[in-house]
PDB file of N, CA and C in Angstrom:
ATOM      1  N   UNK A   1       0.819  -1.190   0.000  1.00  0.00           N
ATOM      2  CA  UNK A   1       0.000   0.000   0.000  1.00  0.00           C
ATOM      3  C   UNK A   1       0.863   1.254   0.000  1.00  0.00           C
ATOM      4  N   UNK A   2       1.975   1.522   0.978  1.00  0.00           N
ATOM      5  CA  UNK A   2       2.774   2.570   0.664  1.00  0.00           C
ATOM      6  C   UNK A   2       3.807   2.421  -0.231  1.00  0.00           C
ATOM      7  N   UNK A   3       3.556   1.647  -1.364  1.00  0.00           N
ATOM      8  CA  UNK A   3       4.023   1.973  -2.604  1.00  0.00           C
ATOM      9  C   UNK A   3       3.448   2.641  -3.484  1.00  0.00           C
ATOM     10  N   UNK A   4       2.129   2.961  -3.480  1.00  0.00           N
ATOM     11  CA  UNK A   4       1.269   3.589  -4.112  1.00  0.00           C
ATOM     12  C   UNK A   4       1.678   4.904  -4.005  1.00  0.00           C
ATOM     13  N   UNK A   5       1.979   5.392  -2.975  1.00  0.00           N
ATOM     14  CA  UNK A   5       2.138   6.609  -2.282  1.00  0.00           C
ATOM     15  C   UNK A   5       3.342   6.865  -3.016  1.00  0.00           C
ATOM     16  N   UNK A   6       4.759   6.576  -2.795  1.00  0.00           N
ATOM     17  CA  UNK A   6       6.118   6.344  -3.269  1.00  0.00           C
ATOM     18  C   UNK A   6       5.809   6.741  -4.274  1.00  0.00           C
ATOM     19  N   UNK A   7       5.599   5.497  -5.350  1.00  0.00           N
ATOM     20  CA  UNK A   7       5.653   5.350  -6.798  1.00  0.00           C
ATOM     21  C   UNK A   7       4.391   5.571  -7.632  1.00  0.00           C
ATOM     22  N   UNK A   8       3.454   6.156  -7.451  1.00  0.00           N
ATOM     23  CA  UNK A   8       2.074   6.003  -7.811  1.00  0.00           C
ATOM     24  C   UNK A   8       1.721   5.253  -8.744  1.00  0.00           C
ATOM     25  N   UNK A   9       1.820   3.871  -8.796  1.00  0.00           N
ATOM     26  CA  UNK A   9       1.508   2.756  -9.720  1.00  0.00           C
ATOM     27  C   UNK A   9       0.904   1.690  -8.677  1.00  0.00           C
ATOM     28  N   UNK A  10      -0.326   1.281  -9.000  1.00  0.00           N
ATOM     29  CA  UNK A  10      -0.494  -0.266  -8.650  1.00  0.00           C
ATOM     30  C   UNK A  10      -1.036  -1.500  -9.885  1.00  0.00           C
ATOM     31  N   UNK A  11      -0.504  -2.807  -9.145  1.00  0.00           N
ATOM     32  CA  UNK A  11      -0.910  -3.869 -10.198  1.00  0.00           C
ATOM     33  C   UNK A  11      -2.305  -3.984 -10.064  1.00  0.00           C
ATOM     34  N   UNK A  12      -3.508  -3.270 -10.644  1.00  0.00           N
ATOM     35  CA  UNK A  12      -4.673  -2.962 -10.403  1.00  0.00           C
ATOM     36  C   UNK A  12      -4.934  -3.960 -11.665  1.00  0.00           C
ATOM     37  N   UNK A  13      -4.369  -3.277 -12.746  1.00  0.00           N
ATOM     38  CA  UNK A  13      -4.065  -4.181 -14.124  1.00  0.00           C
ATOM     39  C   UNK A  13      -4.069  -5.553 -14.293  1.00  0.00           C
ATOM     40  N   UNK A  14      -2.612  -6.078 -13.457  1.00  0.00           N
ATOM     41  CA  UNK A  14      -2.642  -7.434 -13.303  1.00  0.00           C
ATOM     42  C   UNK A  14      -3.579  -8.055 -12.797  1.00  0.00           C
ATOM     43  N   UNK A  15      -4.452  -7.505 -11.703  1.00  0.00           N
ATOM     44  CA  UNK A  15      -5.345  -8.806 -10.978  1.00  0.00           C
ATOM     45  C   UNK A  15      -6.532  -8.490 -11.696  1.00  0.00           C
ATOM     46  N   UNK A  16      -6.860  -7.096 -12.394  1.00  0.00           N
ATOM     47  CA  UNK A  16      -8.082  -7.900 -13.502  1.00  0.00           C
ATOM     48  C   UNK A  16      -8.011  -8.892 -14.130  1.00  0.00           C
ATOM     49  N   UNK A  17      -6.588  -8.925 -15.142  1.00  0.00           N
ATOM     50  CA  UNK A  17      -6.213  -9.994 -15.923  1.00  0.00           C
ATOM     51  C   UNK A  17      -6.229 -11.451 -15.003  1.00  0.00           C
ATOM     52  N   UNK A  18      -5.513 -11.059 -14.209  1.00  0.00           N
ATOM     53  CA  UNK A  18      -5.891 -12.610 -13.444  1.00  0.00           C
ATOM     54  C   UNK A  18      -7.458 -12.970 -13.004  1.00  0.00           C
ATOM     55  N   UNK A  19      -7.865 -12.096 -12.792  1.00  0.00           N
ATOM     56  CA  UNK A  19      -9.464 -12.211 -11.929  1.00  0.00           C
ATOM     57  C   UNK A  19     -10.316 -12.715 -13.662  1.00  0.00           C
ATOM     58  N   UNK A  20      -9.996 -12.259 -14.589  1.00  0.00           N
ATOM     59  CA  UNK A  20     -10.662 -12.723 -16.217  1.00  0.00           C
ATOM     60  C   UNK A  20      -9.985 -14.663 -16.256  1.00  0.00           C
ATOM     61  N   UNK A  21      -8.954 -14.523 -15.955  1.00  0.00           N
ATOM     62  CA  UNK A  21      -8.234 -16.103 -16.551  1.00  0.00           C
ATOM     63  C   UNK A  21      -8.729 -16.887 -15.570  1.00  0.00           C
ATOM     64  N   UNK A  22      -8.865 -16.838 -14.293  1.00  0.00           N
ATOM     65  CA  UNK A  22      -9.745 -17.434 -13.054  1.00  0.00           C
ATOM     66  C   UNK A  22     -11.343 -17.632 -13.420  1.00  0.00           C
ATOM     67  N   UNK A  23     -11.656 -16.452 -13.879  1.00  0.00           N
ATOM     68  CA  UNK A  23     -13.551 -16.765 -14.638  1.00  0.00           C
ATOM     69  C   UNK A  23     -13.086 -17.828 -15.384  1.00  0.00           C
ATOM     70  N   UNK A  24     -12.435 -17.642 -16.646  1.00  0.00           N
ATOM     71  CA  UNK A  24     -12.259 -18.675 -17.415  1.00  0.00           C
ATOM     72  C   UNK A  24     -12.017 -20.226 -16.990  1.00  0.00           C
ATOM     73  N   UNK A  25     -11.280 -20.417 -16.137  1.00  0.00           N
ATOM     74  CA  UNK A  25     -10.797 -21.464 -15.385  1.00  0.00           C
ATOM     75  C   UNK A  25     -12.342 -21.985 -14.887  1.00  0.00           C
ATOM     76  N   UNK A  26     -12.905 -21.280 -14.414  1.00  0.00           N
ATOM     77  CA  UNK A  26     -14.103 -21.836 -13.242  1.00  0.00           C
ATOM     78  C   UNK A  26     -15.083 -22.428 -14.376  1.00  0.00           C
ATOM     79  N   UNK A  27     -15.290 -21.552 -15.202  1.00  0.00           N
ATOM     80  CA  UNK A  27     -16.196 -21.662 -16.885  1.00  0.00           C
ATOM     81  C   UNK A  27     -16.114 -23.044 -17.363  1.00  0.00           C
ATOM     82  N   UNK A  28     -14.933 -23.174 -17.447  1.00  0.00           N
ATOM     83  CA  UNK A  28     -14.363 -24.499 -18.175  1.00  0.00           C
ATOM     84  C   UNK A  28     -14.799 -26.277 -17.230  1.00  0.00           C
ATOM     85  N   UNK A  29     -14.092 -25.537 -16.182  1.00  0.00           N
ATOM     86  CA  UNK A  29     -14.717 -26.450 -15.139  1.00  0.00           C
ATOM     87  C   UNK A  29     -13.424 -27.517 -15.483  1.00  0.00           C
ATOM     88  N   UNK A  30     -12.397 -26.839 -15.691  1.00  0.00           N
ATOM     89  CA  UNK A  30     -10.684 -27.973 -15.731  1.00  0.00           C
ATOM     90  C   UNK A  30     -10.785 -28.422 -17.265  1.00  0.00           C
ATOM     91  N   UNK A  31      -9.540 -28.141 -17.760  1.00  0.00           N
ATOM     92  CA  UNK A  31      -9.072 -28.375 -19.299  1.00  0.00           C
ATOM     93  C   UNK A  31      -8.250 -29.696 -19.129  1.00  0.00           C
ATOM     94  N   UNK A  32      -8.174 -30.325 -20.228  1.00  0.00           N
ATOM     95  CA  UNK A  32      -8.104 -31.600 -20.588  1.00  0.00           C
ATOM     96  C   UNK A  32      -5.706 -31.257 -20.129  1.00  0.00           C
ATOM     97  N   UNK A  33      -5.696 -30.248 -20.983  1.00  0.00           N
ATOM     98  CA  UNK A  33      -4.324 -30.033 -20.588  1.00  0.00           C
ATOM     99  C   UNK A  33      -3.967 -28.465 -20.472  1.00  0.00           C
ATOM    100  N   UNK A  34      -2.768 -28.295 -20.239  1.00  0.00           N
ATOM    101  CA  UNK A  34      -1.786 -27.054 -20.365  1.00  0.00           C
ATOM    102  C   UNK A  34      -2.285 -26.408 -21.853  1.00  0.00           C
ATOM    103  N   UNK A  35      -2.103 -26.983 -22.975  1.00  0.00           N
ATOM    104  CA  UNK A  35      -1.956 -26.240 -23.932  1.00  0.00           C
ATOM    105  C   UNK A  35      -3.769 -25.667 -24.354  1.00  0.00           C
ATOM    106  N   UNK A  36      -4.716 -26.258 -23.692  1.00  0.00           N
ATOM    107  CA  UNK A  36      -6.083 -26.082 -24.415  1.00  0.00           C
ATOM    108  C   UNK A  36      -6.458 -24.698 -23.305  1.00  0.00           C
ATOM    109  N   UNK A  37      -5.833 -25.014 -22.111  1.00  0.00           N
ATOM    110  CA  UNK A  37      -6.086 -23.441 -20.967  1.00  0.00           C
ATOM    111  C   UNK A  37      -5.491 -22.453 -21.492  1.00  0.00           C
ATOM    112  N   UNK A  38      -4.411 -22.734 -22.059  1.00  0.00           N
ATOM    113  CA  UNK A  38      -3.431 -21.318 -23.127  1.00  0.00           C
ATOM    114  C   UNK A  38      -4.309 -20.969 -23.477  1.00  0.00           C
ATOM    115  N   UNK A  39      -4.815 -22.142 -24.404  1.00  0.00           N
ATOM    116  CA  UNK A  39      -5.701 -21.370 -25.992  1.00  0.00           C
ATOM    117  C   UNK A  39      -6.915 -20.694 -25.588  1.00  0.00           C
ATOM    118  N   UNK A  40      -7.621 -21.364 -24.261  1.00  0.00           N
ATOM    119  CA  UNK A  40      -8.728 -20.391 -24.069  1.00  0.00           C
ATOM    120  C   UNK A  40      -8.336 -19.197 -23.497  1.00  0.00           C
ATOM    121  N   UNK A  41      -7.053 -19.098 -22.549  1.00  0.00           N
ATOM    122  CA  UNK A  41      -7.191 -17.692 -22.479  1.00  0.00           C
ATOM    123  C   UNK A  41      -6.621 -16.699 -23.672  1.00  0.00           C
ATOM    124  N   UNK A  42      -5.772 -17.399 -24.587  1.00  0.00           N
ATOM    125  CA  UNK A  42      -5.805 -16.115 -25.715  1.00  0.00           C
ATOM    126  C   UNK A  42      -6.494 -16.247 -26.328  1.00  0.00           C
ATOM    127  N   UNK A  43      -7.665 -16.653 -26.736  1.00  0.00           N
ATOM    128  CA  UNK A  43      -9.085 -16.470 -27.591  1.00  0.00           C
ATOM    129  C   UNK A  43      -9.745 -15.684 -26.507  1.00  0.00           C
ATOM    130  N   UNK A  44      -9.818 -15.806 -25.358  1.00  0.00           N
ATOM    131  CA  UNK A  44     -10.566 -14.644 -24.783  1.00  0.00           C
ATOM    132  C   UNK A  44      -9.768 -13.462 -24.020  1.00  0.00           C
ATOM    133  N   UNK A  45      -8.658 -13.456 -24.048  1.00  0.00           N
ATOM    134  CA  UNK A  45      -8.074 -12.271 -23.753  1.00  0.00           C
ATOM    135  C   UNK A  45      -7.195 -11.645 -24.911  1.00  0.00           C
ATOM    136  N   UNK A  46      -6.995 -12.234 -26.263  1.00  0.00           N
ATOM    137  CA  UNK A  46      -6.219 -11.658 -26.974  1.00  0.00           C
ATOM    138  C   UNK A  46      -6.535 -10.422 -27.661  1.00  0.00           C
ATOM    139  N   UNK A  47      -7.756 -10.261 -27.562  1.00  0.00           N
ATOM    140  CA  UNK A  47      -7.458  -8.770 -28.660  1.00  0.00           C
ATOM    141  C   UNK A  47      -8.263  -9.243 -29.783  1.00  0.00           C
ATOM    142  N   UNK A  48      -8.277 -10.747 -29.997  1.00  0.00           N
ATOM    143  CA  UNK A  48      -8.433 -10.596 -31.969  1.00  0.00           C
ATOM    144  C   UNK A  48      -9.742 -10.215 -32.167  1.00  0.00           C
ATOM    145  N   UNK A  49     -10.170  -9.946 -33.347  1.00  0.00           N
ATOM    146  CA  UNK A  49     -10.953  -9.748 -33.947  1.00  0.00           C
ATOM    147  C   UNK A  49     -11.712 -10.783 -34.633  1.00  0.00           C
ATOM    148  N   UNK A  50     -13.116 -11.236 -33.954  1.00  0.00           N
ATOM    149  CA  UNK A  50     -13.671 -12.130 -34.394  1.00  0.00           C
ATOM    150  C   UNK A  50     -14.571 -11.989 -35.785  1.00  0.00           C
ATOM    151  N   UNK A  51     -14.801 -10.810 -35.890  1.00  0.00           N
ATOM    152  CA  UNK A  51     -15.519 -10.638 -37.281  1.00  0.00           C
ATOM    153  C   UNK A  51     -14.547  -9.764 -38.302  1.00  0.00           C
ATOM    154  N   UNK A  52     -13.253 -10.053 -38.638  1.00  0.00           N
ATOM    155  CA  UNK A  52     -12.579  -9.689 -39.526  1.00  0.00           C
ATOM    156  C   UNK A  52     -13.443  -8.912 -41.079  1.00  0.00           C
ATOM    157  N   UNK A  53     -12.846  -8.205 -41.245  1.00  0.00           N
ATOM    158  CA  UNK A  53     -13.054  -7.753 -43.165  1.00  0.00           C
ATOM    159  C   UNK A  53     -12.332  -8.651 -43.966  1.00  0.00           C
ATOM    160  N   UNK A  54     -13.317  -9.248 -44.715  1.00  0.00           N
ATOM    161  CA  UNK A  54     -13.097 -10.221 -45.612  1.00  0.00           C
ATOM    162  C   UNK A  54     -12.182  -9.739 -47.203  1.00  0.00           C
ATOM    163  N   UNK A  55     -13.141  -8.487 -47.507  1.00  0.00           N
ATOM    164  CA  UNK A  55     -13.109  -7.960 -48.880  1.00  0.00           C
ATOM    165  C   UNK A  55     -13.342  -6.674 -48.473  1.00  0.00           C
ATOM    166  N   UNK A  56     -11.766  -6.122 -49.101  1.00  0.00           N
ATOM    167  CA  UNK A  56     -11.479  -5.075 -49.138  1.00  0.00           C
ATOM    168  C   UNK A  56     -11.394  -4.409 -50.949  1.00  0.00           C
ATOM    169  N   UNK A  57     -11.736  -3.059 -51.281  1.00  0.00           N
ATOM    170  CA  UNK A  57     -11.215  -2.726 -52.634  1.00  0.00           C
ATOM    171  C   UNK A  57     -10.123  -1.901 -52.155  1.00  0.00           C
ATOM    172  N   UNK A  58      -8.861  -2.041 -52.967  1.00  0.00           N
ATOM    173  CA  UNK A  58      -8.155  -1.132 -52.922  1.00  0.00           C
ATOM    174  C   UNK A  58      -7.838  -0.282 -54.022  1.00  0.00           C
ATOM    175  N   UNK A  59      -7.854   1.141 -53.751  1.00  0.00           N
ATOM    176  CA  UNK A  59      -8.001   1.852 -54.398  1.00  0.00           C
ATOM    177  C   UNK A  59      -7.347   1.961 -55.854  1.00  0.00           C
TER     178      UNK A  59
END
């Protein structure tokens, strides 16, 4: 707490991200392995874009 004060930064950031990968975890209800818990959390925390532009004209 009196780092806040010090440095005015907290990992407020990090424990959303963790508090999102923990939903996920509970959601799932336990993944078969390591690599399928990856994949769900970067399909739901990555960013992508699920409805991409297909067809573009360029000028």
């Amino acid at each position: 707490m009196t780092t806040y004060f010090d440095f005015k930064i907290t990992n407020a950031h990090a424990e959303g991200i963790n508090s999102r990968i923990q939903a996920i975890k509970v959601k799932a209800r336990g993944f078969r392995n390591q690599e399928n818990f990856k994949t769900a959390i970067l399909f739901h925390l990555g960013g992508l874009d699920l409805y991409p532009t297909t067809h573009r004209v360029v000028g």
